[in-house]
Protein backbone atom coordinates (compact mmCIF):
# COMPACT_ATOMS: atom_id res chain seq x y z
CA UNK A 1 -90.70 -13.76 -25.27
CA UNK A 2 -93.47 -11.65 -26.08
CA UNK A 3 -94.09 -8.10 -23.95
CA UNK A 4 -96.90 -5.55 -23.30
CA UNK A 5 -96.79 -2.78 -25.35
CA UNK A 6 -97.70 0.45 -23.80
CA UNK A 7 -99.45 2.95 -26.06
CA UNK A 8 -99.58 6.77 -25.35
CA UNK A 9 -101.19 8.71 -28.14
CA UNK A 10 -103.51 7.90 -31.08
CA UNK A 11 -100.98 8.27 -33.62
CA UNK A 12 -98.95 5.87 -31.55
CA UNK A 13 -101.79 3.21 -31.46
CA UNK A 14 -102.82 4.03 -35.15
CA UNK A 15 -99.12 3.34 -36.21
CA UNK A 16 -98.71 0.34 -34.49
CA UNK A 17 -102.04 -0.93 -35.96
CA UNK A 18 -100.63 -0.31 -39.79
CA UNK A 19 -97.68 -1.64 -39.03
CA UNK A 20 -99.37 -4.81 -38.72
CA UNK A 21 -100.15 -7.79 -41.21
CA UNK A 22 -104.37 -8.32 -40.90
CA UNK A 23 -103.41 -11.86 -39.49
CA UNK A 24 -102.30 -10.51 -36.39
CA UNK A 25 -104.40 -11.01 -33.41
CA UNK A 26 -104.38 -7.94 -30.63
CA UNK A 27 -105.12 -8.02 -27.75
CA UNK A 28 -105.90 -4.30 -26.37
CA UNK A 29 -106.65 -4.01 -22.53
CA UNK A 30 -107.48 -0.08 -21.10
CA UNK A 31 -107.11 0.47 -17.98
CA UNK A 32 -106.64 3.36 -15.39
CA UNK A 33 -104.45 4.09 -12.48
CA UNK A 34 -107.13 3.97 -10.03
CA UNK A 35 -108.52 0.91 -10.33
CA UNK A 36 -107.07 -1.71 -8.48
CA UNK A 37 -108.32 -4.50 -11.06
CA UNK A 38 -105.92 -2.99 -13.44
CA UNK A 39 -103.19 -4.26 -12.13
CA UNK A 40 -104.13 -7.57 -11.75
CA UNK A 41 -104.70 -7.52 -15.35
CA UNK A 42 -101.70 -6.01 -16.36
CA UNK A 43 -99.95 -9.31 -14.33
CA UNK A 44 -102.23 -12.11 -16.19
CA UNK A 45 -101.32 -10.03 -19.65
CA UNK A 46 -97.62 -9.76 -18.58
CA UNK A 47 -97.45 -13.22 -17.91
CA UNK A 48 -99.82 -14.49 -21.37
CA UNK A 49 -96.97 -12.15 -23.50
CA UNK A 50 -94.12 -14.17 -22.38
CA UNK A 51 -95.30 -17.41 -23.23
CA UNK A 52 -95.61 -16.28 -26.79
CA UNK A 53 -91.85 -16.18 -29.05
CA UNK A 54 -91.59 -13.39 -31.35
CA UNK A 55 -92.17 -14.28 -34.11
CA UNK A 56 -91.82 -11.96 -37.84
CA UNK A 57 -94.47 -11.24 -38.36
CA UNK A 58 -96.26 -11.49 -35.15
CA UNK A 59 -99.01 -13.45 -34.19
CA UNK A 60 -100.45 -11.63 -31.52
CA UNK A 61 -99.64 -8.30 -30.20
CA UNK A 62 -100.18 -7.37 -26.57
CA UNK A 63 -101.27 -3.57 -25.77
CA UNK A 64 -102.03 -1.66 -22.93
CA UNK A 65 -104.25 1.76 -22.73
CA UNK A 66 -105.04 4.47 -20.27
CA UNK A 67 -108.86 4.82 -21.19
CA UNK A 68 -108.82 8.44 -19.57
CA UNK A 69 -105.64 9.44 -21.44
CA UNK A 70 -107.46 8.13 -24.68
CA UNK A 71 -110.76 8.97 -25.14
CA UNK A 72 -111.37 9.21 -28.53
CA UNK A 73 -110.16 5.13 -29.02
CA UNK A 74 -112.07 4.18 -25.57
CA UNK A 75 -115.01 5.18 -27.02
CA UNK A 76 -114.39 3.73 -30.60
CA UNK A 77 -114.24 0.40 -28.80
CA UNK A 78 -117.04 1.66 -26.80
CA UNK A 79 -115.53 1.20 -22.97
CA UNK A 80 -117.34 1.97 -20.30
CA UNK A 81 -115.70 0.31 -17.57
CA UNK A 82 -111.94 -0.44 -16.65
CA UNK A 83 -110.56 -3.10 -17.07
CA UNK A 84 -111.57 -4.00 -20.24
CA UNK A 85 -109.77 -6.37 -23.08
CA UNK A 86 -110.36 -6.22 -26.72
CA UNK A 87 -109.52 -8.92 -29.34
CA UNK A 88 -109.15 -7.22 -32.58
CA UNK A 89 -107.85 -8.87 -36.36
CA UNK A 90 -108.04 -7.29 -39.42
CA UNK A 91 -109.93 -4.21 -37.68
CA UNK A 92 -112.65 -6.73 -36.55
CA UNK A 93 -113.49 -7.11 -32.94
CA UNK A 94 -113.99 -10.92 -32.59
CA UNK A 95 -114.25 -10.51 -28.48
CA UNK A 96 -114.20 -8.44 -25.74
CA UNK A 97 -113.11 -9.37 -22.09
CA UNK A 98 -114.79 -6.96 -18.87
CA UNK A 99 -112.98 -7.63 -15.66
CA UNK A 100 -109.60 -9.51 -14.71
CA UNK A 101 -110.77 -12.90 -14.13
CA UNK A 102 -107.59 -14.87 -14.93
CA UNK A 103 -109.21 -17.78 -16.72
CA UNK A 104 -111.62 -15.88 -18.75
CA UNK A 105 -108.78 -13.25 -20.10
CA UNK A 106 -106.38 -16.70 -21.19
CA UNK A 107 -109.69 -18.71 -22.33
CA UNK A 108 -110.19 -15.33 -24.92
CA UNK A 109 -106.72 -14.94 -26.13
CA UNK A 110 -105.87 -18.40 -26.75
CA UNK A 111 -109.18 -19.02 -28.54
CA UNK A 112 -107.88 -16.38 -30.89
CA UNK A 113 -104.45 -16.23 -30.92
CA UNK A 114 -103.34 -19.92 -30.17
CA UNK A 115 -101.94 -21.39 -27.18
CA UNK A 116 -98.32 -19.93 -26.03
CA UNK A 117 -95.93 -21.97 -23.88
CA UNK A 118 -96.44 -22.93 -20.49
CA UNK A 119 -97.14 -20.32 -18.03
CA UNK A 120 -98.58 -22.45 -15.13
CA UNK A 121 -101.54 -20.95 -13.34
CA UNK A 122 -100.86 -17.98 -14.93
CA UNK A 123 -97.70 -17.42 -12.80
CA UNK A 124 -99.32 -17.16 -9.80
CA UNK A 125 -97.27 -18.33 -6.71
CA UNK A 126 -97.79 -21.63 -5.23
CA UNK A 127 -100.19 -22.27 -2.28
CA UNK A 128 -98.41 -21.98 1.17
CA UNK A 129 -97.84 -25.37 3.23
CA UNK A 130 -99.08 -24.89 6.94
CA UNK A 131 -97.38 -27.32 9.49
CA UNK A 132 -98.28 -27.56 13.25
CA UNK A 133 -96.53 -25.33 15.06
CA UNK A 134 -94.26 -27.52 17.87
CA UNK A 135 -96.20 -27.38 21.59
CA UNK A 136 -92.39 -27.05 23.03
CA UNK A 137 -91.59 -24.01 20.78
CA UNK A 138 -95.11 -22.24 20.85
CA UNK A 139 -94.80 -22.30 24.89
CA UNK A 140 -90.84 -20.88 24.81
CA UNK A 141 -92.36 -18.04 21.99
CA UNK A 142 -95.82 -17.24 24.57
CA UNK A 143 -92.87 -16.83 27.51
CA UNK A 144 -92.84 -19.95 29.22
CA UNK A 145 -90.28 -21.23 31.34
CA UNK A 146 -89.29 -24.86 29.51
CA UNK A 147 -90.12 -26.76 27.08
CA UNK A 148 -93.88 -28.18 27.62
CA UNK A 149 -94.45 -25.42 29.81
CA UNK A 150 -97.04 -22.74 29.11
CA UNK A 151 -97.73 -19.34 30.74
CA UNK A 152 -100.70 -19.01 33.21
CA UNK A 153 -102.64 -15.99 32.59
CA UNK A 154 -105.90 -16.65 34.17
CA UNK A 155 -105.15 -13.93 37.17
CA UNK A 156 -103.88 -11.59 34.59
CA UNK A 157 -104.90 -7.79 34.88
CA UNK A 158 -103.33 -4.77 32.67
CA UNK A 159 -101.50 -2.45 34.63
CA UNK A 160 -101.61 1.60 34.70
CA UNK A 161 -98.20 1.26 32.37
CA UNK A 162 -99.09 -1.59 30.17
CA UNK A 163 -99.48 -0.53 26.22
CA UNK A 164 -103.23 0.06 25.34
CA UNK A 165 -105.60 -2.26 23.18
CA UNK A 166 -107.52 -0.12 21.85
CA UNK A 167 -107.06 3.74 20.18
CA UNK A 168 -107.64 6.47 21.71
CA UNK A 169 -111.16 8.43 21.09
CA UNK A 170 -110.75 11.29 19.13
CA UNK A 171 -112.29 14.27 17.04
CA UNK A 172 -112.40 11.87 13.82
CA UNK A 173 -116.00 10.87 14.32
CA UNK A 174 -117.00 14.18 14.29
CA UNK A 175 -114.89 15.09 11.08
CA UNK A 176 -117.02 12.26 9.13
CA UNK A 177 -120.35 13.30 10.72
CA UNK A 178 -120.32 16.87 9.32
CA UNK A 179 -118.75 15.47 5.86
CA UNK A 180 -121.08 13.35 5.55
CA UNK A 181 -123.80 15.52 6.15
CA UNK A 182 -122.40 17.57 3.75
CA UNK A 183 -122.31 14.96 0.99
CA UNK A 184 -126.16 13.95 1.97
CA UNK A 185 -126.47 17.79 0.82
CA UNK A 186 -124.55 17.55 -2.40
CA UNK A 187 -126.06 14.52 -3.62
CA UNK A 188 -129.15 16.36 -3.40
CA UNK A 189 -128.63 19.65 -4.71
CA UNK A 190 -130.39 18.65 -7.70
CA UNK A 191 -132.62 16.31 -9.05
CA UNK A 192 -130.00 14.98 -11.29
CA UNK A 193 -126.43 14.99 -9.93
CA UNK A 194 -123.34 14.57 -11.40
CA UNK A 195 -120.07 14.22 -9.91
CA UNK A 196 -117.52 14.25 -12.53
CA UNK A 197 -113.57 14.94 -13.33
CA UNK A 198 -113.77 18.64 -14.77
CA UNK A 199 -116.63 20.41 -15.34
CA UNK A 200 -119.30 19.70 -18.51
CA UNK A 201 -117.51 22.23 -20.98
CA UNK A 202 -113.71 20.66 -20.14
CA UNK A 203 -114.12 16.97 -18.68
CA UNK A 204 -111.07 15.47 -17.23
CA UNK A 205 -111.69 11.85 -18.23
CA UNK A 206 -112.84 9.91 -21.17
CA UNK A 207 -115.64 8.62 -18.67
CA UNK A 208 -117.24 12.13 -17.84
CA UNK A 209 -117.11 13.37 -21.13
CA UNK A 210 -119.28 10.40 -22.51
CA UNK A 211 -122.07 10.44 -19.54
CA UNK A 212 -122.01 14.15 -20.09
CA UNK A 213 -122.71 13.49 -23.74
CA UNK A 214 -125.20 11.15 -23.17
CA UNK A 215 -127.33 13.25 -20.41
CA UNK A 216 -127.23 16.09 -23.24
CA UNK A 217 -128.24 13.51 -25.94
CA UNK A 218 -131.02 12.28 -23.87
CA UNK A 219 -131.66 16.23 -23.31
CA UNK A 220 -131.46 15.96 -19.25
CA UNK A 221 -131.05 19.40 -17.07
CA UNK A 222 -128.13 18.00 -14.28
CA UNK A 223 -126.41 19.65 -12.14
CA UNK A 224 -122.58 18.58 -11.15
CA UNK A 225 -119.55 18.67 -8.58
CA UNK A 226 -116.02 18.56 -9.93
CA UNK A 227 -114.31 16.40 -7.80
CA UNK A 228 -110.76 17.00 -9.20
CA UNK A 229 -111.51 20.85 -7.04
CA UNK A 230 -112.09 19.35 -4.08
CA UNK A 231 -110.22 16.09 -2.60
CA UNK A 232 -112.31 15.83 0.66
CA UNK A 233 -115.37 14.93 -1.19
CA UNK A 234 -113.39 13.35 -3.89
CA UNK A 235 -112.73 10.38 -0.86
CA UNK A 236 -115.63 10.93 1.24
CA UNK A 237 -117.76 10.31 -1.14
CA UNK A 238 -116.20 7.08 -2.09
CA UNK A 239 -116.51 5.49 1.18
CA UNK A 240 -119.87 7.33 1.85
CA UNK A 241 -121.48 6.05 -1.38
CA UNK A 242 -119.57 2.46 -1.24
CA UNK A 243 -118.57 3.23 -4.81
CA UNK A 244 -114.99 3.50 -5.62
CA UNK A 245 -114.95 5.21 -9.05
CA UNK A 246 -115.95 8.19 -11.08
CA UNK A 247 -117.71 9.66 -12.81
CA UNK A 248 -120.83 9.04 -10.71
CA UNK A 249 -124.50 9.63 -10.96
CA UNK A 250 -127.30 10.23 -8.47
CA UNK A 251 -130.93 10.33 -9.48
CA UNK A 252 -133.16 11.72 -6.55
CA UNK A 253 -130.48 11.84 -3.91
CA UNK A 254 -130.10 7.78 -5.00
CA UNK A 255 -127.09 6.56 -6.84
CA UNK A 256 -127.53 5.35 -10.34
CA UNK A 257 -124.16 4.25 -10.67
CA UNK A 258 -121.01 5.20 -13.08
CA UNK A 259 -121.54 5.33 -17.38
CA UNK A 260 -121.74 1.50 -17.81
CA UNK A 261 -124.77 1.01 -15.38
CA UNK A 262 -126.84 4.20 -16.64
CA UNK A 263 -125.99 2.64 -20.38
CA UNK A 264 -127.20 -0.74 -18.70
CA UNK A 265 -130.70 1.34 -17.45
CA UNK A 266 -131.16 3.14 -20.42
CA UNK A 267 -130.89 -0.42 -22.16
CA UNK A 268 -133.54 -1.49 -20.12
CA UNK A 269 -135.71 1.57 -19.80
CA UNK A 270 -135.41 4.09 -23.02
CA UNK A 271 -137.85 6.28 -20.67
CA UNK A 272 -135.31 6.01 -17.39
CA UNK A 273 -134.85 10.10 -17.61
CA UNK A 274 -138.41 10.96 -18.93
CA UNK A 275 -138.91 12.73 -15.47
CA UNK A 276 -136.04 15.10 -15.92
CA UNK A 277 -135.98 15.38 -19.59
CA UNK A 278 -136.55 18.85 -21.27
CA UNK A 279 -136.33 17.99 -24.71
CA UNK A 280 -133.94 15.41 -26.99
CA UNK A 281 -130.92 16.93 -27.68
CA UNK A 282 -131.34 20.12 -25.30
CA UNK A 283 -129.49 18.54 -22.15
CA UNK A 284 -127.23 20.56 -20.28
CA UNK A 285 -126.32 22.12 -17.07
CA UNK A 286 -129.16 22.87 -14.78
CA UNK A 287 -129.91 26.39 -13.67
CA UNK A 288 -126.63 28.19 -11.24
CA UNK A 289 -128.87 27.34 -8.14
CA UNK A 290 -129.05 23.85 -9.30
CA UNK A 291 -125.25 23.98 -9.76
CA UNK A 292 -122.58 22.60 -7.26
CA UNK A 293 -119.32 23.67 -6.49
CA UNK A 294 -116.18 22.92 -4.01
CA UNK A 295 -117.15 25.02 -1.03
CA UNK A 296 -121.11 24.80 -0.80
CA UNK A 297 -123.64 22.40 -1.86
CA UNK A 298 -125.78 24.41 -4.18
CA UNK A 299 -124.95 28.29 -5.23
C-alpha cells in the first residue's frame, strides 16, 4: 500500500518532484502542529494512501508539509490557511482542497488520481450500539439492596464530610480580569495591530512573514506584539479573541482576522487600509510609541 510522504526541505520536495514521471498525480497537504484540523487530515490522507498499490511508476504520490517550516513553497502554492490540499500533475494545479472535510478531500483525489481499493468510510470506526441498561442491574450499580430495588434519596442532605460538587473559589478570576484588561490595551496600542511569530525584520512563520509583506505592499504603518516572547498573551489572547491561530490582525481595537481573511477583505475592498495607508510600497513598523512589546502595551 501506498504511504504519506513527509517532506522537510525544498530540495527534498524539489527532488521528489523530478523524480517523478508528469503523469503522476500529487497530492500535497500543509499543515501545522497547532491546528487541530491537521490531524484529522493527516488520518483521511493516511487512510486514501493505503488503498492505492505501488505501483512503478506511481500514480499518485501522497505528501505532507509543515507550511511554517516551508515558506517559500506555501506561498508558491499560495496558502493561507492550514489545512490545505493541493492536486498537482505535470506542475499544473488542477485543484485545491481548504479544510479536512472527509468527503470533499476523497471526492478531489479520486477525481484525479482514480479510485484506490476499499477503505470504507474512510476508516472511520463504526457507530456504537446503545442497549437498555437492565432495571435489576442499574438499581444493584445506584446501591440498592436487590434486584428491582432502587435507592430512596428524597430525604437526602450532604453532610459536613461528604466530597464537594463544586470547586473551590479562587484567585483565578482575578488572574483573567487583569489579563484581559491588559490584552484590551494591546489590541489597542495602535491603530493597526499585529500580533505575529517574530518580529517584522525576522518572522517566525511562513504566515507572518506574508501579512507582514502585504501590510508593507499596501504601504500600512502597524504596530506588532511577538507572541513567541511572551506565552501569557500568546493563550490569553486566544481564548480572549475566540481565535485560535496566528498571525492575527486587529484594525481599531477590532479583529480583522488571520492572512486568509484580510486577503478575503482586500478582495472585496482594494481601499480596506486607505485610512492607515501612508503611501504604496512604504509600509512598515509604526513609530516606537506605536510599538508593542512583552512587558507593556505600548513603549
Amino acid at each position: 500500500m501506498s504511504t504519506v510522504t513527509e517532506i522537510t526541505t525544498d530540495s527534498a520536495f524539489h527532488s521528489h518532484l523530478t523524480s517523478l514521471p508528469p503523469t503522476t498525480t500529487l497530492a500535497i497537504s500543509f499543515h501545522t502542529p497547532w491546528a487541530a484540523p491537521c490531524e484529522q487530515m493527516r488520518t483521511i490522507l493516511s487512510t486514501l494512501a493505503s488503498s492505492y498499490p505501488p505501483q512503478t511508476p506511481p500514480t499518485v504520490s501522497f505528501l505532507s508539509l509543515n507550511a511554517e517550516d516551508l515558506p517559500d513553497i506555501s506561498e508558491a502554492f499560495e496558502v493561507t490557511a492550514v489545512p490545505f490540499l493541493v492536486l498537482q500533475r505535470d506542475g499544473k494545479v488542477l485543484e485545491t482542497v481548504s479544510g479536512s472535510d472527509a468527503s470533499k478531500v476523497r471526492d478531489a483525489v479520486e477525481r484525479h488520481a482514480g479510485k484506490g481499493g476499499n477503505t470504507g468510510k474512510l476508516g472511520l470506526p463504526p457507530a456504537l450500539d446503545a442497549t437498555p441498561r437492565d432495571s435489576n442491574n442499574a438499581a444493584d450499580a445506584n446501591g440498592g439492596g436487590g434486584a428491582g430495588v432502587s435507592k430512596d434519596l428524597s430525604g437526602y442532605a450532604p453532610g459536613t464530610h461528604d466530597p464537594k460538587t463544586a470547586p473551590e473559589m479562587s484567585s483565578q478570576a482575578g488572574q483573567t480580569e487583569e489579563l484581559n484588561k491588559r490584552l484590551e490595551g494591546l489590541v489597542k496600542a495602535a491603530p493597526v495591530m499585529l500580533f505575529m511569530k517574530g518580529t517584522p525584520s525576522t518572522p517566525q512563520c511562513g504566515f507572518s512573514r506574508q501579512l507582514v509583506g502585504l501590510l508593507r505592499e499596501k504601504g500600512v504603518r502597524y504596530g506588532f506584539f511577538n507572541i513567541l516572547a511572551d506565552e501569557e498573551v500568546r493563550q490569553g489572547l486566544k481564548v480572549w479573541a475566540d481565535w485560535p491561530t496566528f498571525p492575527q490582525l486587529w484594525v481599531g481595537g477590532e479583529l480583522v482576522g488571520g492572512l486568509d481573511i484580510v486577503k478575503e477583505e482586500l478582495e472585496s475592498d482594494q481601499d480596506f487600509f486607505k485610512d492607515y495607508s501612508v503611501g504604496k510600497g512604504k509600509g512598515g513598523m509604526a513609530a516606537p510609541e506605536a510599538q508593542s512589546t512583552p512587558a507593556t502595551a505600548s513603549t
